[in-house]
Protein backbone atom coordinates (compact mmCIF):
# COMPACT_ATOMS: atom_id res chain seq x y z
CA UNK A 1 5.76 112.28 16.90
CA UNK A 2 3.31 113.41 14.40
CA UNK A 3 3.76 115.21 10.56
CA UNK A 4 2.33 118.14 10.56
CA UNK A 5 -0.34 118.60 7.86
CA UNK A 6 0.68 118.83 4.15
CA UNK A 7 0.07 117.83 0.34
CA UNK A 8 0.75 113.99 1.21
CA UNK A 9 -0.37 113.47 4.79
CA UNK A 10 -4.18 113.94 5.01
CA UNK A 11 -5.47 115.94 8.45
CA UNK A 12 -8.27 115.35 10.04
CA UNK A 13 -9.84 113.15 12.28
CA UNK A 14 -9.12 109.41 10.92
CA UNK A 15 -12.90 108.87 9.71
CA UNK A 16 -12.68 111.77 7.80
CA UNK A 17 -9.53 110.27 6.49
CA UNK A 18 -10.95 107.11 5.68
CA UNK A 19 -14.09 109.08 3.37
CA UNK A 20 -11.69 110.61 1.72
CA UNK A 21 -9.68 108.03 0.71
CA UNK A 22 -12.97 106.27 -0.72
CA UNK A 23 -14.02 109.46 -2.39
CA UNK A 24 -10.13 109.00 -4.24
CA UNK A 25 -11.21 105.24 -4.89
CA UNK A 26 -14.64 105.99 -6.39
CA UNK A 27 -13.08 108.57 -8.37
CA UNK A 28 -10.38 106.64 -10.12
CA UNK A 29 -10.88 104.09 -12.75
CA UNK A 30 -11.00 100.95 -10.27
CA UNK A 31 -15.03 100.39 -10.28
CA UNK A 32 -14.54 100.46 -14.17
CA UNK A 33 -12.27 97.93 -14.48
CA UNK A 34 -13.99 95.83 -11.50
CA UNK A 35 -17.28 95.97 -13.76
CA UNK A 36 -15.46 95.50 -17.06
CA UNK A 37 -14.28 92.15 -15.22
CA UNK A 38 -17.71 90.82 -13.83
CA UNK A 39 -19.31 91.58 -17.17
CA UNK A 40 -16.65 89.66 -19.14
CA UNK A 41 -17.31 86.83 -16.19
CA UNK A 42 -20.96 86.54 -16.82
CA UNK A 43 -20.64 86.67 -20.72
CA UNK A 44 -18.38 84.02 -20.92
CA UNK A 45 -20.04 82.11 -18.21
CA UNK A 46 -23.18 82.64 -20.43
CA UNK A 47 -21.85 81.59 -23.76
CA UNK A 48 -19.98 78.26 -22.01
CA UNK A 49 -23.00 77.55 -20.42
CA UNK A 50 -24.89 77.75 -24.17
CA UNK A 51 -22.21 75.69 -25.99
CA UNK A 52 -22.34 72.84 -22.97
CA UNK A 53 -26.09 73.17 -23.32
CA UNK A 54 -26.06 72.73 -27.35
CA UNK A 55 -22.99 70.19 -27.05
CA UNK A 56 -25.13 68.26 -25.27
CA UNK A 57 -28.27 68.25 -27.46
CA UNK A 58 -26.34 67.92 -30.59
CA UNK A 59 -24.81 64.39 -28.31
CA UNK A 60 -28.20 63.04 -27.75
CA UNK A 61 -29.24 63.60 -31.34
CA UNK A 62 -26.32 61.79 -32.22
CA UNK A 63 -27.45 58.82 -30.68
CA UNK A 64 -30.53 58.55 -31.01
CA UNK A 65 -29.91 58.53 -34.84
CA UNK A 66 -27.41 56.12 -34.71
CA UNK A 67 -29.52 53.15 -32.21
CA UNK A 68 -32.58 53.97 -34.24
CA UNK A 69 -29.81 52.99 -37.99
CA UNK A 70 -28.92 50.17 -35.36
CA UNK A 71 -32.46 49.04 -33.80
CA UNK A 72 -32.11 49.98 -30.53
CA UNK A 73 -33.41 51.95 -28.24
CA UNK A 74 -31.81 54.72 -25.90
CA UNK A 75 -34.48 55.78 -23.70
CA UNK A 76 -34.35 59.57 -25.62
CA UNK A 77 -37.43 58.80 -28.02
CA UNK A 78 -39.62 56.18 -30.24
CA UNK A 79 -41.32 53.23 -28.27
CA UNK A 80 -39.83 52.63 -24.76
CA UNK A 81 -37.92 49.39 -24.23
CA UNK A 82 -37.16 47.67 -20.89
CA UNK A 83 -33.85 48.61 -18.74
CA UNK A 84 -33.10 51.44 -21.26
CA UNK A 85 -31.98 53.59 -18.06
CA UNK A 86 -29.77 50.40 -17.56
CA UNK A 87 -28.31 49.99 -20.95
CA UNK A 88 -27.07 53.75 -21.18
CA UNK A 89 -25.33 52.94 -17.90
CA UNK A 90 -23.56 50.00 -18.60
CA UNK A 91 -22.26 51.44 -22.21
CA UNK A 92 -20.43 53.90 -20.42
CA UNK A 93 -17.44 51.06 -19.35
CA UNK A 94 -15.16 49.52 -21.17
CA UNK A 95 -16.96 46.14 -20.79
CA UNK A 96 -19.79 47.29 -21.37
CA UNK A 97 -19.12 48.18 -24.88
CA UNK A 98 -17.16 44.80 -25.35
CA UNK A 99 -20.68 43.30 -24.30
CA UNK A 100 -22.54 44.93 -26.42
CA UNK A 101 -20.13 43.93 -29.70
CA UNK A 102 -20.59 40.72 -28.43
CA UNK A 103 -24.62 41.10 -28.77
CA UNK A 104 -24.07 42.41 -31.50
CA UNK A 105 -22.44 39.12 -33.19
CA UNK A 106 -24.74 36.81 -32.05
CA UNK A 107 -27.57 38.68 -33.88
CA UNK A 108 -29.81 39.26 -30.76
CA UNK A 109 -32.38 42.55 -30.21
CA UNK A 110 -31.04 42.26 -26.59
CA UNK A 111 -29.32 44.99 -25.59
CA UNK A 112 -26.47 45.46 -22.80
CA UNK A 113 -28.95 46.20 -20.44
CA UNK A 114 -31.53 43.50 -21.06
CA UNK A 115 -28.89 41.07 -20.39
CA UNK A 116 -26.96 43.03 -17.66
CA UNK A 117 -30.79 42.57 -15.91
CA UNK A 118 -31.39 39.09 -17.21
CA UNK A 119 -27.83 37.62 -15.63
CA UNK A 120 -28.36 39.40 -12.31
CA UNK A 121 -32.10 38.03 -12.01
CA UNK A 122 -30.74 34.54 -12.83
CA UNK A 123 -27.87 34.51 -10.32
CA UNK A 124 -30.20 36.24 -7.55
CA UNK A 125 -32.71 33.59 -8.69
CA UNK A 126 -30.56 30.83 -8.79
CA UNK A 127 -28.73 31.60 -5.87
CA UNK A 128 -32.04 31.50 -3.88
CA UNK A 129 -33.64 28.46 -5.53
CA UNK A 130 -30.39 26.13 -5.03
CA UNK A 131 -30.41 27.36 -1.30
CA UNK A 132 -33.68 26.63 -0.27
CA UNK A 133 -33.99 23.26 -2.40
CA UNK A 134 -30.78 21.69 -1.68
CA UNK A 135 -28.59 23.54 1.09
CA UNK A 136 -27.33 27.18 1.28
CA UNK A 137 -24.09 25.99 1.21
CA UNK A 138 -25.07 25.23 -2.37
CA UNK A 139 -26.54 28.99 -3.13
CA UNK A 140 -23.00 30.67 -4.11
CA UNK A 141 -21.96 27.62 -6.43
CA UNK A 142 -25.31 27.93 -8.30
CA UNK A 143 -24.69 31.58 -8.86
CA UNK A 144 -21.40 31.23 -10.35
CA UNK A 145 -22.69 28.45 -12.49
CA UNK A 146 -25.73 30.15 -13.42
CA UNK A 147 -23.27 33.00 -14.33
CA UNK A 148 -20.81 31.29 -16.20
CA UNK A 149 -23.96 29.87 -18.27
CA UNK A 150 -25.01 33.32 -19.07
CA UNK A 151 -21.90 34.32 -20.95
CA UNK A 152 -21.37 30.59 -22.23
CA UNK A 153 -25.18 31.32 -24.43
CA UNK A 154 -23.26 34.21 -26.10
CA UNK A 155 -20.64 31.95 -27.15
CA UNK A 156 -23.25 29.35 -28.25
CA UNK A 157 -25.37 31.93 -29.99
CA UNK A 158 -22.42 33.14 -31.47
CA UNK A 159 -21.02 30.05 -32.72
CA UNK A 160 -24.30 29.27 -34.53
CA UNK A 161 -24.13 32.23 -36.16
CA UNK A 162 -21.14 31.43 -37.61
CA UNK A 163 -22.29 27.67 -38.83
CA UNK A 164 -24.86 29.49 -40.37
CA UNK A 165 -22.68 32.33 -42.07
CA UNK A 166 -19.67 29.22 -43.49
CA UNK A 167 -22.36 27.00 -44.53
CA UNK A 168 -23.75 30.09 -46.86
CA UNK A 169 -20.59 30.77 -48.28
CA UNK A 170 -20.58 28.26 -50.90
CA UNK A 171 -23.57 30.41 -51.96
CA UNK A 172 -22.04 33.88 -51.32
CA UNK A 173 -18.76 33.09 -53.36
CA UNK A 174 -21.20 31.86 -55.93
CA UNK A 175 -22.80 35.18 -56.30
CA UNK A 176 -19.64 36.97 -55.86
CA UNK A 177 -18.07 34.86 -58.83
CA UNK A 178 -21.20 35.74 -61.36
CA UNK A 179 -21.14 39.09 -60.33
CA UNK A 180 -17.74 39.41 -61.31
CA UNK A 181 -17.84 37.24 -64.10
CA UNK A 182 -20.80 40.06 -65.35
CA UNK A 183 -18.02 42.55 -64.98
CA UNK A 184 -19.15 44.58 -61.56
CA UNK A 185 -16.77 45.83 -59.30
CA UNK A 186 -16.09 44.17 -55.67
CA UNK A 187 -18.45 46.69 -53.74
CA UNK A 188 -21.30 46.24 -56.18
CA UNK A 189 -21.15 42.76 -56.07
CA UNK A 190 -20.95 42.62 -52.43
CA UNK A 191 -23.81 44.93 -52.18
CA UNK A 192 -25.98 42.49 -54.82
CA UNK A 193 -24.91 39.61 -52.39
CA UNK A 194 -26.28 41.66 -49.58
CA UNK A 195 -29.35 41.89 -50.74
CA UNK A 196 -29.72 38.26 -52.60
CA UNK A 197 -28.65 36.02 -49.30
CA UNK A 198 -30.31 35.37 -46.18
CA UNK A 199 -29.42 35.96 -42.33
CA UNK A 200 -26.70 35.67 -41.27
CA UNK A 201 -24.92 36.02 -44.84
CA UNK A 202 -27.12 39.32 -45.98
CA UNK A 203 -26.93 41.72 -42.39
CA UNK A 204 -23.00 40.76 -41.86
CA UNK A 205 -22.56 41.72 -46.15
CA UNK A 206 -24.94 44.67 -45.76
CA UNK A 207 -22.60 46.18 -42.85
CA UNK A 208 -19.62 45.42 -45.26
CA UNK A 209 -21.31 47.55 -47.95
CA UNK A 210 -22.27 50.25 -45.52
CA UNK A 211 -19.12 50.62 -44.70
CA UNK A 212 -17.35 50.76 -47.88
CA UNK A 213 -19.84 53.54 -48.82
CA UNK A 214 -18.61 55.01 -46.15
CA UNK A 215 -15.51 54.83 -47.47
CA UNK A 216 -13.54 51.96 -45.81
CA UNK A 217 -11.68 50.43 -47.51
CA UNK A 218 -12.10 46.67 -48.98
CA UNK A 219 -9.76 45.01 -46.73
CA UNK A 220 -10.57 46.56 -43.93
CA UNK A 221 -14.31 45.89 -43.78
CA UNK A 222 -13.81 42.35 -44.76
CA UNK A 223 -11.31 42.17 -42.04
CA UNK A 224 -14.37 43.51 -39.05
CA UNK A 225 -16.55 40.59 -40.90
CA UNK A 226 -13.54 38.61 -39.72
CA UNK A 227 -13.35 39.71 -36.38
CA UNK A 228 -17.15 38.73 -35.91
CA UNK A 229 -17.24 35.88 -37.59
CA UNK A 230 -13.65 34.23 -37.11
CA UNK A 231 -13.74 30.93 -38.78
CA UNK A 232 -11.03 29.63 -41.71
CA UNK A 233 -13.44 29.25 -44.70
CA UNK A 234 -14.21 33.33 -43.81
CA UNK A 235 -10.37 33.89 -44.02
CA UNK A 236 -9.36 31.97 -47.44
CA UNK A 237 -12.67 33.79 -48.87
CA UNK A 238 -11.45 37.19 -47.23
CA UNK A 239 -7.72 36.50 -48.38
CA UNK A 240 -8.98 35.92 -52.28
CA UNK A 241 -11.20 38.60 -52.28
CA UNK A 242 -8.24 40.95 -51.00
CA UNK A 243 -5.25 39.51 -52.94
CA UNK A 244 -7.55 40.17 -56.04
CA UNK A 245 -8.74 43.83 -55.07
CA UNK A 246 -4.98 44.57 -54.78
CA UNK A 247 -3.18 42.23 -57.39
CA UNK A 248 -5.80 41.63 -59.47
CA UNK A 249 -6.00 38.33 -61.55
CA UNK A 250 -8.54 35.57 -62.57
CA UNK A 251 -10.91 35.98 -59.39
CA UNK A 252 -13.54 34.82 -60.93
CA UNK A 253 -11.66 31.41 -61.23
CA UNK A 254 -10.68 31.65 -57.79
CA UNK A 255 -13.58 32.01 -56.39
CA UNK A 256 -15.35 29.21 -58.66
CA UNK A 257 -12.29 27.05 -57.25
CA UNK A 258 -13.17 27.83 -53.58
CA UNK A 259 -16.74 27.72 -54.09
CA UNK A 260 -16.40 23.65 -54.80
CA UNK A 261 -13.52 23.96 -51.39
CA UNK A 262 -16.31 25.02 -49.33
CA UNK A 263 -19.10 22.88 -50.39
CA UNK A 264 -16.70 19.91 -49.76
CA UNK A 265 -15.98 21.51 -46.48
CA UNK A 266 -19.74 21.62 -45.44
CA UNK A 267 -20.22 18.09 -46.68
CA UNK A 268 -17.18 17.40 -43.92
CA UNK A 269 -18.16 19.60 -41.22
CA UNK A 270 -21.67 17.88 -40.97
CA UNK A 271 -20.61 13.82 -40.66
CA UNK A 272 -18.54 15.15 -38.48
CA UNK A 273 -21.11 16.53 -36.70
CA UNK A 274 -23.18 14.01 -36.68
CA UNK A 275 -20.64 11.37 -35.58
CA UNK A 276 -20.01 13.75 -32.44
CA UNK A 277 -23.40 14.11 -31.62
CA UNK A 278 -23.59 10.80 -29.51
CA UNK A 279 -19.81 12.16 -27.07
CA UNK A 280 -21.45 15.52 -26.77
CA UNK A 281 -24.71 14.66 -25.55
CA UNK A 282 -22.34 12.42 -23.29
CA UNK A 283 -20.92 15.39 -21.72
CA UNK A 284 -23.61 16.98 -20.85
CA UNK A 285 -24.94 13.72 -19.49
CA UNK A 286 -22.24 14.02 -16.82
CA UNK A 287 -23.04 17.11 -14.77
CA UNK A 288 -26.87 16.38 -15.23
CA UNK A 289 -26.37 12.76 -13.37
CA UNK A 290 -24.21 14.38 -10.88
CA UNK A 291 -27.29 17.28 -10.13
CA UNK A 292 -29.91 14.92 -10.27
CA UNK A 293 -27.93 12.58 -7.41
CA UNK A 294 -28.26 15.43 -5.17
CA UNK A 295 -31.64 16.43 -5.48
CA UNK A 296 -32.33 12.11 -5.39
CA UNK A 297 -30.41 12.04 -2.25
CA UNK A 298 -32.09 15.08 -0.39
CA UNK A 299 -35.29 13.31 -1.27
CA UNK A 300 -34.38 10.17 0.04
CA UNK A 301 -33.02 11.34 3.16
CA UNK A 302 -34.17 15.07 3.85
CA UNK A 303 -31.66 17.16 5.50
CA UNK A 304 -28.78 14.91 4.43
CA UNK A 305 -27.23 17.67 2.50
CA UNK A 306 -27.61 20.09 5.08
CA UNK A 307 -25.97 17.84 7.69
CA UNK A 308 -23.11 17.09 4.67
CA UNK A 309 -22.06 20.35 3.80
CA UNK A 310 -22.57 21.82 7.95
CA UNK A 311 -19.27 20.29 8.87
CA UNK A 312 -15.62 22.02 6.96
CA UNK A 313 -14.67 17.97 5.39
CA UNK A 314 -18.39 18.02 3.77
CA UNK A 315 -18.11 21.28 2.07
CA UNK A 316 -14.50 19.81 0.84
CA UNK A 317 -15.88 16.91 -0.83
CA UNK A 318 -18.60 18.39 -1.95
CA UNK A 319 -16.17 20.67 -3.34
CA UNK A 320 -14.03 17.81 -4.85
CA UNK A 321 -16.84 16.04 -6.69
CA UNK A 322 -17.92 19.11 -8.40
CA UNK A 323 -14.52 20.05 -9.75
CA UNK A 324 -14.39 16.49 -11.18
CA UNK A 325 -17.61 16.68 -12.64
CA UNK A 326 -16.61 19.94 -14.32
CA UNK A 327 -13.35 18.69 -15.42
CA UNK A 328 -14.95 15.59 -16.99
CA UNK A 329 -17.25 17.62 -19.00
CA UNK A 330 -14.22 19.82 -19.96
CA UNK A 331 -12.14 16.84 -21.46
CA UNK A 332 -15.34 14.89 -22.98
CA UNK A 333 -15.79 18.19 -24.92
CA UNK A 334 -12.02 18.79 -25.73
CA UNK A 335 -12.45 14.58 -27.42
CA UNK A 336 -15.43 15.97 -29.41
CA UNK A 337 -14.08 19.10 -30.77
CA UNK A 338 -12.24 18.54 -33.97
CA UNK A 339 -11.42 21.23 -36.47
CA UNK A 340 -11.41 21.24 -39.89
């Protein structure tokens, strides 16, 4: 059944149906709106692609200012440094950033990178040297220990740092008492001690004063020295200097007070020291003597630890000796340790 022809059914053959319908299509205000649409698209895809572009500059500006205020180098400009490609990699985790604070407080120019490179060269390195001098048996347990000796010269370096920074304090609550006793406020006299004391004292106090011109407040920049530094002559000097910034009171006395604590301290800390020195060299006596008998006994008879660690009762013992060897330098250096 067809209509016949009439105001709402076209005639006509159906292509002529079809051109008319796109002559209605062209007509009406659907091509506007479909051009309307792509040029908003492409002026907004413009103008995000502009802001990501200038986001993205103003980011590397950003940081090139701030590791050229901090000495370091990002690969974006100034002298090139080694692994820089590395070091903006590992920054990116978590860890990474934890190593570099760590860095950081140990008062290095290494950066994350350098030292991301330097422990995986050592481990290869070791891992290779142990295997083809002793047995490749021993090749993994060289690499962890070459590891674990990586992150154990952070702690070291760190630890130093700290020795250094307590036995300056004496000095640095000395200044800190004069310059109050001259009447200057906390932040100048921090700033004066900055500049007055030596490393470690002066960089860890010039950060301080950075950041109270930065606005921080006292307590909480002395409290990041803190964190770096953690040691209890750095926490009675941090608690007097905080309790008088809020309370008030005779600081200058105080601080005269604790400067005599701490040089008593120091006098302590070093015969104590030096009594020690004789059970720590001790303890790392023990693993030496227990490396050295292996490298004797491969000499003496060649193969010998090849043939010990090829069978599953070798690798045990082998695997016995060395946990005893690390647990005796463990307790000689829990004896030796003695806080004060």
């Amino acid at each position: 059944m067809t209509l016949p022809p009439g105001p709402l059914t076209p005639a006509g053959p159906p292509h002529a149906v079809l051109a008319a319908a796109g002559r209605n299509f062209a007509a009406g205000p659907y091509p506007l709106l479909v051009l309307g649409a792509t040029l908003v698209t492409l002026a907004l895809a413009v103008g995000g692609l502009h802001a990501w572009r200038g986001g993205r500059a103003d980011r590397a500006a950003l940081v090139e200012r701030l590791a050229a205020e901090a000495g370091e180098d990002t690969g974006l400009g100034g002298p090139p440094v080694a692994f820089a490609w590395l070091d903006r990699r590992v920054r990116r985790y978590a860890w990474g950033r934890r190593l570099a604070g760590g860095l950081a407080a140990t008062g290095t120019d290494l950066t994350p990178g350098q030292f991301t490179a330097a422990v995986v060269g050592l481990v290869a390195g070791s891992w290779v040297a142990a295997a083809a001098l002793l047995a490749p048996f021993f090749g993994p347990i060289a690499a962890l220990i070459a590891g674990w000796a990586a992150y154990s010269f952070l702690s070291w370096r760190r630890r130093i740092r700290t020795e250094r920074f307590i036995a300056q304090l004496p000095d640095l609550a000395r200044v800190l008492a004069n310059a109050t006793q001259a009447g200057l406020a906390l932040r100048t006299a921090v700033s004066m001690a900055a500049e007055e004391l030596d490393a470690p004292a002066g960089e860890e106090l010039r950060q301080v004063a950075d950041a109270m011109a930065m606005g921080h407040s006292v307590e909480d920049s002395l409290g990041e020295l803190q964190q770096r530094l953690p040691s209890r002559e750095l926490i009675v000097l941090v608690s007097t200097l905080v309790l008088s910034s809020r309370a008030g009171g005779s600081v200058v006395e105080s601080l005269r007070n604790l400067t005599v604590t701490l040089e008593e301290r120091k006098e302590t800390r070093r015969e104590i020291r030096t009594q020690m020195s004789q059970v720590t060299v001790t303890a790392y006596a023990v693993p030496v003597i227990g490396l050295g008998s292996l490298f004797l006994l491969d000499r003496i008879m060649p193969g010998s630890l090849s043939a010990m660690t090829g069978s599953t009762i070798g690798r045990i013992c082998v695997i016995i000796a060395l946990g005893l060897y690390t647990l005796g330098f463990v307790l000689i250096r829990r004896m030796s340790r003695i806080d004060v």
